[in-house]
Protein backbone atom coordinates (compact mmCIF):
# COMPACT_ATOMS: atom_id res chain seq x y z
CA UNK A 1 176.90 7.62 59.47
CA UNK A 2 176.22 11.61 60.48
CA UNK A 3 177.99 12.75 63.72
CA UNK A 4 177.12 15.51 65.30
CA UNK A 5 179.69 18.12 66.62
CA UNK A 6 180.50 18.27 69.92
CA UNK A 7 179.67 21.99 70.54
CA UNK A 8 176.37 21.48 69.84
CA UNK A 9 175.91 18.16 72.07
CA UNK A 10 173.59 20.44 74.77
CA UNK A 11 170.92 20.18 72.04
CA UNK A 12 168.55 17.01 72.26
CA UNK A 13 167.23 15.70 68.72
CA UNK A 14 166.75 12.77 66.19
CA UNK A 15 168.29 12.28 63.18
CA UNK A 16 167.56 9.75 60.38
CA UNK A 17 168.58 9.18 57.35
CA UNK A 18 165.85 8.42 54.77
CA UNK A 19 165.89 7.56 50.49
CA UNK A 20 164.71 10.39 48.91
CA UNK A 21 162.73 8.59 47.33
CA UNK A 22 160.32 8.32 50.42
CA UNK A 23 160.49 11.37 51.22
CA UNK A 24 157.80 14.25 49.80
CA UNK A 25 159.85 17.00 47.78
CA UNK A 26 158.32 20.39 48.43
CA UNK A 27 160.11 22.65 46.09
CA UNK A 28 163.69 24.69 46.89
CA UNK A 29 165.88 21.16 47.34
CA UNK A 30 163.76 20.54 50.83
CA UNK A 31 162.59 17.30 51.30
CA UNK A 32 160.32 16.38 54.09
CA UNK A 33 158.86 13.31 56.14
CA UNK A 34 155.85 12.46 57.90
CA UNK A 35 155.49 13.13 61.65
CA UNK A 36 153.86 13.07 64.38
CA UNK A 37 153.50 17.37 65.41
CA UNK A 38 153.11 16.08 69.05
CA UNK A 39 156.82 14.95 69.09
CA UNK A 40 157.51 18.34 68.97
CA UNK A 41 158.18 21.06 71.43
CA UNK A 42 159.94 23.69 70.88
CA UNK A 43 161.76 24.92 67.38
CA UNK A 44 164.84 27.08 67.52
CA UNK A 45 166.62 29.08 65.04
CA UNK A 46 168.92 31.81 64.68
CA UNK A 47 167.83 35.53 64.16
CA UNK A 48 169.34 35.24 60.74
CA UNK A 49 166.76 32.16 60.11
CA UNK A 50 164.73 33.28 57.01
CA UNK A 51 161.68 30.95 57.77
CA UNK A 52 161.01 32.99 61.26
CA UNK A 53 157.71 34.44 59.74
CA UNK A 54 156.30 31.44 58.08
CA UNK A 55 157.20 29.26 61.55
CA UNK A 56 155.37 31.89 63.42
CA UNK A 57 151.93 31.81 60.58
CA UNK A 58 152.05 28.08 60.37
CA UNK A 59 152.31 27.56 64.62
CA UNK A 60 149.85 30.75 64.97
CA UNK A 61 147.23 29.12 62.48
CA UNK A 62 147.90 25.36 62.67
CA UNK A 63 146.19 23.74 65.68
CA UNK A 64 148.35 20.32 65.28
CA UNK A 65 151.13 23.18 66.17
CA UNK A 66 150.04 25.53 68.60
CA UNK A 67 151.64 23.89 71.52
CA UNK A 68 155.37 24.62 69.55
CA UNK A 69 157.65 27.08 71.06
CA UNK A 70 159.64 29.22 68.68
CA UNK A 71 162.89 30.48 69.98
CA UNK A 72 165.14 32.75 68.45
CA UNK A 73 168.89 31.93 69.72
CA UNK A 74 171.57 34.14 69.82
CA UNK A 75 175.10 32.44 68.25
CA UNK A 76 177.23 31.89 71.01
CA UNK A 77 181.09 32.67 70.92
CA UNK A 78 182.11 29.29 69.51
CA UNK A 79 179.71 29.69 66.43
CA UNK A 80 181.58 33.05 65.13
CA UNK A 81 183.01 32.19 62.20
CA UNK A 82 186.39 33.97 60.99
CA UNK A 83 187.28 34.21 57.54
């Protein structure tokens, strides 16, 4: 079982565990499942997030994603990490 931690329990989401096997492999160690693009509102990632451009193409170009939000979060104090 995956827990999630407890400074990020504000965010709302699913998470399943699935065989690999099922699951399509689409290069780079990323492994994806089907689903339905309506279950989805609103994606958001960091400004670090190196997929911001091909998010923005693929909800700009894909009608079954159009209605997506893409939101670009700024790390709060509790995600600083100190090394």
């Amino acid at each position: 079982m995956f827990r999630k931690r407890l400074k990020y329990s504000f965010e709302n989401e699913w998470r399943i565990v699935r065989l690999l096997k099922r699951l399509e492999d689409i290069g780079g160690g990323v492994f994806v499942s089907p689903f339905d693009p309506a279950s989805v509102c609103r994606v958001i990632i960091r400004p670090t997030a190196s997929v911001e451009a091909e998010l923005r193409r693929c909800i700009a170009s894909d009608e079954r994603y159009t209605h997506v939000q893409l939101e670009v979060q700024e790390p709060g104090p509790s995600d600083s990490v100190t090394v």
